[in-house]
PDB file of N, CA and C in Angstrom:
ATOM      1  N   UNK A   1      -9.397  15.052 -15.533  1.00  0.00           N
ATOM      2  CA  UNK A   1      -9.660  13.692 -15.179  1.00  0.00           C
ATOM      3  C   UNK A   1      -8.598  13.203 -14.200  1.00  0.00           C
ATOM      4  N   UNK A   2      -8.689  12.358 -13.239  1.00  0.00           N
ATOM      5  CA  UNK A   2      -8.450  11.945 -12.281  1.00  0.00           C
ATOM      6  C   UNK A   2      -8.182  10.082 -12.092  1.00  0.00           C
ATOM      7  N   UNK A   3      -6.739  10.287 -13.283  1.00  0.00           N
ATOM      8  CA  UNK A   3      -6.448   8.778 -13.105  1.00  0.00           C
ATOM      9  C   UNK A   3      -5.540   8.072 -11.820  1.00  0.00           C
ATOM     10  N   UNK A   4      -5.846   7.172 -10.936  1.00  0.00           N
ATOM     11  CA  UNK A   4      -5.138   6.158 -10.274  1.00  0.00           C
ATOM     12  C   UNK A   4      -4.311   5.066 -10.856  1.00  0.00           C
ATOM     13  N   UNK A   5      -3.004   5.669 -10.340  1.00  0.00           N
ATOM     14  CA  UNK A   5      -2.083   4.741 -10.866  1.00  0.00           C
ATOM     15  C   UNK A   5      -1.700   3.570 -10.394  1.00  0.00           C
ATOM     16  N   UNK A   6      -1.604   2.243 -10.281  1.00  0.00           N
ATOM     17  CA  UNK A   6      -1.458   1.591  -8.863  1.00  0.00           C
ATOM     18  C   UNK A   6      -1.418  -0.153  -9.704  1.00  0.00           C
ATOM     19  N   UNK A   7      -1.615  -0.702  -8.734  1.00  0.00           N
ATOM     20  CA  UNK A   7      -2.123  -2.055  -8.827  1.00  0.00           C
ATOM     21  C   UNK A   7      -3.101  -2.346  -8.705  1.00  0.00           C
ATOM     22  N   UNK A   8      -4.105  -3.007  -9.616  1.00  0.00           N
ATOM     23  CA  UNK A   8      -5.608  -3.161  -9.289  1.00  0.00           C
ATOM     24  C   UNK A   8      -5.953  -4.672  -8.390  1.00  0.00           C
ATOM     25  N   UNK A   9      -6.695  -4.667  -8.317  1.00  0.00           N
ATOM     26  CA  UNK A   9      -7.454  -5.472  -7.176  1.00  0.00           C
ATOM     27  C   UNK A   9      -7.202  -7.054  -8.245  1.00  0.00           C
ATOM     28  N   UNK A  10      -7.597  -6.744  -9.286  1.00  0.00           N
ATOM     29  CA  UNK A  10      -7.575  -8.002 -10.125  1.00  0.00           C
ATOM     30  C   UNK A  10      -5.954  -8.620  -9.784  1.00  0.00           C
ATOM     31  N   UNK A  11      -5.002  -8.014 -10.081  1.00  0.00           N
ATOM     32  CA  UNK A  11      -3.872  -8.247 -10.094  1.00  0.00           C
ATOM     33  C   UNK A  11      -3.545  -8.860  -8.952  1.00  0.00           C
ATOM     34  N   UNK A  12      -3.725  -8.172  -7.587  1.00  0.00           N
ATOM     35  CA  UNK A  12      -3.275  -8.619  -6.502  1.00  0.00           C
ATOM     36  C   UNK A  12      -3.921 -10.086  -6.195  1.00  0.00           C
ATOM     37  N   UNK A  13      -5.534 -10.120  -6.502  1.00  0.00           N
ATOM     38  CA  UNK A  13      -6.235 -11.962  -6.502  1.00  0.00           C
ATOM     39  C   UNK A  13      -5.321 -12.805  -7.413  1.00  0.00           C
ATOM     40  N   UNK A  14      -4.984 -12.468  -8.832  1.00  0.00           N
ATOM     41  CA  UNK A  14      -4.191 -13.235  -9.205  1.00  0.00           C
ATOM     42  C   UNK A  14      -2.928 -13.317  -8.360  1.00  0.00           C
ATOM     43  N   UNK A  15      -1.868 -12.479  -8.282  1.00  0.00           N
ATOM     44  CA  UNK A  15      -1.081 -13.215  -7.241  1.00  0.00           C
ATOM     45  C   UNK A  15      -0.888 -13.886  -6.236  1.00  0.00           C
ATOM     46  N   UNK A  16      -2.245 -13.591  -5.833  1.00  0.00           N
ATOM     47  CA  UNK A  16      -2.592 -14.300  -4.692  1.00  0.00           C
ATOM     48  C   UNK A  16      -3.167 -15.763  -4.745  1.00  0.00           C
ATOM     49  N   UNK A  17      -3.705 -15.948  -5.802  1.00  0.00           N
ATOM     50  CA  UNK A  17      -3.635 -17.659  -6.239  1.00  0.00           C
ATOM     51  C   UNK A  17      -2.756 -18.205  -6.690  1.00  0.00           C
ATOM     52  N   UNK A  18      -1.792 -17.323  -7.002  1.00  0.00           N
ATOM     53  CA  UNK A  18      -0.454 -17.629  -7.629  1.00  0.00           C
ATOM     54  C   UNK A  18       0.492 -18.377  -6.712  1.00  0.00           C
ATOM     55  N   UNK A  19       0.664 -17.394  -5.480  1.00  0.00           N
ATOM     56  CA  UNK A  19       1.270 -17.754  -4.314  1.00  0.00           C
ATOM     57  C   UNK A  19       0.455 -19.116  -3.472  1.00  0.00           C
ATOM     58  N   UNK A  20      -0.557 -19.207  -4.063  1.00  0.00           N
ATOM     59  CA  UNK A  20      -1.339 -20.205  -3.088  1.00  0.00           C
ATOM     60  C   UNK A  20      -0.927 -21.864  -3.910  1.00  0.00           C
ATOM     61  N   UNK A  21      -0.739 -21.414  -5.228  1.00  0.00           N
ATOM     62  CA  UNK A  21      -0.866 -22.721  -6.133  1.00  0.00           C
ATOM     63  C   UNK A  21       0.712 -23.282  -6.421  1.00  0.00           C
ATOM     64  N   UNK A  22       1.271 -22.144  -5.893  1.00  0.00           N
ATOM     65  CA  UNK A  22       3.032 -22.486  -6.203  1.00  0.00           C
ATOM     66  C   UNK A  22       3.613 -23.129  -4.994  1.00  0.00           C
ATOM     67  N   UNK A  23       2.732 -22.752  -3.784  1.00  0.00           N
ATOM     68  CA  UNK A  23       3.596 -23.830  -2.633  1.00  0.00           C
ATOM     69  C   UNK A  23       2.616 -24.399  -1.999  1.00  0.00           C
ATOM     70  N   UNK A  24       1.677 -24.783  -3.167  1.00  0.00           N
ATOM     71  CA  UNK A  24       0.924 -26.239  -2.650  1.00  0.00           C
ATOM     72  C   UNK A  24       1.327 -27.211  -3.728  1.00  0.00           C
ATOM     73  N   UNK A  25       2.224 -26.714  -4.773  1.00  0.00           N
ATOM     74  CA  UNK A  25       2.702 -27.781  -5.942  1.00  0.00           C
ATOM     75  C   UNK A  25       4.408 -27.573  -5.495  1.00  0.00           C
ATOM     76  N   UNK A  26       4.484 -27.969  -4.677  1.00  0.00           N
ATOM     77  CA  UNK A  26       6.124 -27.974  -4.392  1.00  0.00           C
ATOM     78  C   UNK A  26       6.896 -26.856  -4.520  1.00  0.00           C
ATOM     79  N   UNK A  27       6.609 -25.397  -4.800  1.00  0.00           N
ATOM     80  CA  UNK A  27       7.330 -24.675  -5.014  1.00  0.00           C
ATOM     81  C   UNK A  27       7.784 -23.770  -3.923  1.00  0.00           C
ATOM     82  N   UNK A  28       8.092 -24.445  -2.517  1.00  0.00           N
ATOM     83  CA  UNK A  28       8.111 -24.126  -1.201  1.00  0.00           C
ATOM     84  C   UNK A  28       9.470 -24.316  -1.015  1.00  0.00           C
ATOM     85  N   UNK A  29      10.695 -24.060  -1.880  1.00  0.00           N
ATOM     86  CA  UNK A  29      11.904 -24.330  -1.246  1.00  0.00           C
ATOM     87  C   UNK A  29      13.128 -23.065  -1.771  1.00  0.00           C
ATOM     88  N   UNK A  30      13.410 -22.557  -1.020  1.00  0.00           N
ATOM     89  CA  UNK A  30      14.264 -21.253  -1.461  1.00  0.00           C
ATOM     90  C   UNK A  30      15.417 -20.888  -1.043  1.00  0.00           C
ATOM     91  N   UNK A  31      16.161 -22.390  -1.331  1.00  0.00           N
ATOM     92  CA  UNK A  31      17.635 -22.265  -0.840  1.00  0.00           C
ATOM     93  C   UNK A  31      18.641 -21.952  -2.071  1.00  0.00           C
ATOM     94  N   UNK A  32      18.203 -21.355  -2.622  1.00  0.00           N
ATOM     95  CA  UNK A  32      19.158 -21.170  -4.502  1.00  0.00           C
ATOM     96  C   UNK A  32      18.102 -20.222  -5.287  1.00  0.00           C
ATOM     97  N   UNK A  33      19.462 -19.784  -6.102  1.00  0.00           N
ATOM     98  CA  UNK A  33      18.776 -18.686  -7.233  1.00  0.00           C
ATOM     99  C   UNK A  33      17.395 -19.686  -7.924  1.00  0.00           C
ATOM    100  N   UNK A  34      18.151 -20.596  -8.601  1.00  0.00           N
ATOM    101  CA  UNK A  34      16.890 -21.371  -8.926  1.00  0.00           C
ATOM    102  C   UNK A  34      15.671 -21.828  -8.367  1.00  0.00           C
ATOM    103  N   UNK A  35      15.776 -21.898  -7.616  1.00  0.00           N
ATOM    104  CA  UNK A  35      14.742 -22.101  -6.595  1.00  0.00           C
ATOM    105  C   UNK A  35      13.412 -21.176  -6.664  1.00  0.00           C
ATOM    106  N   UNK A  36      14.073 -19.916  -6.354  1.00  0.00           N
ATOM    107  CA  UNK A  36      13.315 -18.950  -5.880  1.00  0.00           C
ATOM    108  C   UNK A  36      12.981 -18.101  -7.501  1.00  0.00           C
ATOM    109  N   UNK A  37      13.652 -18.323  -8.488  1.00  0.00           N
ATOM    110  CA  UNK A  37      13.406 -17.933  -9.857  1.00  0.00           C
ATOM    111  C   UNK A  37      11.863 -18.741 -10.323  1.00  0.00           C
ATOM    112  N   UNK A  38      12.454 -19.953  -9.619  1.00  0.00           N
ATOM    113  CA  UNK A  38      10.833 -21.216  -9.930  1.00  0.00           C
ATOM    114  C   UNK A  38       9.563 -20.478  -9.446  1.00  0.00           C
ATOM    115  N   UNK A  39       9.811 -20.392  -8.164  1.00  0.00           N
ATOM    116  CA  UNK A  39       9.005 -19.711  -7.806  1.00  0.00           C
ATOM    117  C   UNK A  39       8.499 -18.737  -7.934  1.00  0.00           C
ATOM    118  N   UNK A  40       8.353 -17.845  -8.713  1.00  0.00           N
ATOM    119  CA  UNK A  40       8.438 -16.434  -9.271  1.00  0.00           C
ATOM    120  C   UNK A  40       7.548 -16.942 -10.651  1.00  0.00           C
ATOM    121  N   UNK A  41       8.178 -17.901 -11.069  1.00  0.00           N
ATOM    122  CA  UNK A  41       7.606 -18.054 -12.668  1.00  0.00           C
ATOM    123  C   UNK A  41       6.620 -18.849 -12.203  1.00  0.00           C
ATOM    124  N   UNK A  42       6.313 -19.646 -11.440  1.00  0.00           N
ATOM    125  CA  UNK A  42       4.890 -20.547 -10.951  1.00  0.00           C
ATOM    126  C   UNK A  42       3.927 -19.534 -10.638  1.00  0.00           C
ATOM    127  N   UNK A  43       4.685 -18.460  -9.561  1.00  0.00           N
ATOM    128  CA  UNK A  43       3.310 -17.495  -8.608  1.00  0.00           C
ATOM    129  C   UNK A  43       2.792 -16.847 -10.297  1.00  0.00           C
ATOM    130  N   UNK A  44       3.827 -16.075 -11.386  1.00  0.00           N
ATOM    131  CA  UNK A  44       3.234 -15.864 -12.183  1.00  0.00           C
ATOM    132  C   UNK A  44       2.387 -16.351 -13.662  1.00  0.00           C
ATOM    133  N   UNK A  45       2.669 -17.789 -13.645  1.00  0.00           N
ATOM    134  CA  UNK A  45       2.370 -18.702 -14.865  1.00  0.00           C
ATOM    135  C   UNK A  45       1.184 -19.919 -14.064  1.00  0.00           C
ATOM    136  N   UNK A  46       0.477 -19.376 -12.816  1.00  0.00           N
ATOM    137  CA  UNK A  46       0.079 -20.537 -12.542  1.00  0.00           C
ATOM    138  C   UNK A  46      -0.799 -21.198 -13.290  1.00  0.00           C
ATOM    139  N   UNK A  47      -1.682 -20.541 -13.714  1.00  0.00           N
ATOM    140  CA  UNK A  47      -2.763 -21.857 -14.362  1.00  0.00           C
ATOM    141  C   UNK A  47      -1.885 -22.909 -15.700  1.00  0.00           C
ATOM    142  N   UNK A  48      -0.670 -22.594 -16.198  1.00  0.00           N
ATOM    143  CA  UNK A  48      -0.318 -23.483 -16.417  1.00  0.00           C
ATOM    144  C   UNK A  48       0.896 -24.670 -14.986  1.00  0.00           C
ATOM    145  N   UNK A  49       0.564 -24.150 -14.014  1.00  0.00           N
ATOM    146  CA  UNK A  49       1.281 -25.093 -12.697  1.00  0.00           C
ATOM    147  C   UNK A  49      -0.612 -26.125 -12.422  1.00  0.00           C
ATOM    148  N   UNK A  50      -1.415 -25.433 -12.656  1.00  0.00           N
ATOM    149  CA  UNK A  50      -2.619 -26.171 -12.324  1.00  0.00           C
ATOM    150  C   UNK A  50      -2.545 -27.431 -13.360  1.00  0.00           C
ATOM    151  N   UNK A  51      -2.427 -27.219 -14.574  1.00  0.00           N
ATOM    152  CA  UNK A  51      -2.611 -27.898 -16.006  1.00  0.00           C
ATOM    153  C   UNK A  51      -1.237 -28.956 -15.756  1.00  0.00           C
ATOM    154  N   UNK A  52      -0.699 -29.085 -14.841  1.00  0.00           N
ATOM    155  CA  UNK A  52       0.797 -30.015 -15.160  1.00  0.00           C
ATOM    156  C   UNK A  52       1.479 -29.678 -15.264  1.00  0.00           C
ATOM    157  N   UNK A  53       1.981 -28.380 -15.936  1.00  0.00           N
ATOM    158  CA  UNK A  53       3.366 -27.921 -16.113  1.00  0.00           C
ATOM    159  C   UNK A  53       4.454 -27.770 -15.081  1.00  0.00           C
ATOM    160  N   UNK A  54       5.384 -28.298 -15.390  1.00  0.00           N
ATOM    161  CA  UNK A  54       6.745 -27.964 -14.487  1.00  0.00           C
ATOM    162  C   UNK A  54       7.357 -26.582 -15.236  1.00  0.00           C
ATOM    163  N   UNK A  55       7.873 -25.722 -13.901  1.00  0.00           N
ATOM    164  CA  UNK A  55       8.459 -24.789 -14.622  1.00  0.00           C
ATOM    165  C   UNK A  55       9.499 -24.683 -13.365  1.00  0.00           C
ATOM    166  N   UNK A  56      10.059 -25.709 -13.272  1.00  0.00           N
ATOM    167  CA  UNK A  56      11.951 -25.436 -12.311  1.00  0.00           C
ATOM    168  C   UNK A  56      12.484 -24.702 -13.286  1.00  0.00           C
ATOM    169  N   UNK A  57      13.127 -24.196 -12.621  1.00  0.00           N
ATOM    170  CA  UNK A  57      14.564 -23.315 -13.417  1.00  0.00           C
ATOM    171  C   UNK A  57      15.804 -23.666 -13.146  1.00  0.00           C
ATOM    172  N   UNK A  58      16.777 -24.312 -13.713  1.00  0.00           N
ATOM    173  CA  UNK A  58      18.010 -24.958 -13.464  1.00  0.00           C
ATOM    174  C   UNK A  58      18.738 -23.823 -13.950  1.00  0.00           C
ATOM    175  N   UNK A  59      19.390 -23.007 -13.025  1.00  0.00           N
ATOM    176  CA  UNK A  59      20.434 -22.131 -13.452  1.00  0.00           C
ATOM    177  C   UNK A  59      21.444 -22.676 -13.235  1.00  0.00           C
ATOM    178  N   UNK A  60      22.090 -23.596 -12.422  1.00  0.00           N
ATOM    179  CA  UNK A  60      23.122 -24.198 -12.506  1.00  0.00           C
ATOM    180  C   UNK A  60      24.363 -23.456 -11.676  1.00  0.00           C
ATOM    181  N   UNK A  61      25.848 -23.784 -11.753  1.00  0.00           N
ATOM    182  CA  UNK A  61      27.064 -23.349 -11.021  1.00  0.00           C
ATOM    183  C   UNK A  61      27.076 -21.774 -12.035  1.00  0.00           C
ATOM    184  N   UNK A  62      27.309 -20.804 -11.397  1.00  0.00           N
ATOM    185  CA  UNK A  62      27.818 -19.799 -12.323  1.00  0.00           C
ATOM    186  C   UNK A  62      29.529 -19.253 -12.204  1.00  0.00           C
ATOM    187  N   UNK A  63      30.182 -19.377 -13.062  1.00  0.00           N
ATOM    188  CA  UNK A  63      31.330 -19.039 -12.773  1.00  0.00           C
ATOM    189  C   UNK A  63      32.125 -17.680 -13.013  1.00  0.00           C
TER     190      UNK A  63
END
């Protein structure tokens, strides 16, 4: 048998609404770890970014 290992097609549409729904809800700014962490957890949690949810990530000063 002859399995393909990969990323399926499903996966890539979801990210791809992911990316569509995260920087049409503000998640278009990537000057900080946090920032771009937000963004990451929106492209992947979107249908709760559709439903209202905020998901910033405040990582804060690290010392």
């Amino acid at each position: 048998m002859n399995r393909r290992r990969g990323v399926s097609l499903f996966f890539l549409i979801y990210l791809a609404i992911g990316v569509v729904v995260a920087l049409t809800n503000g998640y278009n700014t990537f000057t900080n770890v946090s920032e771009i962490l937000s963004f990451i957890i929106a492209v992947l949690l979107w249908p709760a970014v559709i439903f209202g949810a905020d998901l910033r990530v405040n990582v804060g000063a690290l010392h």
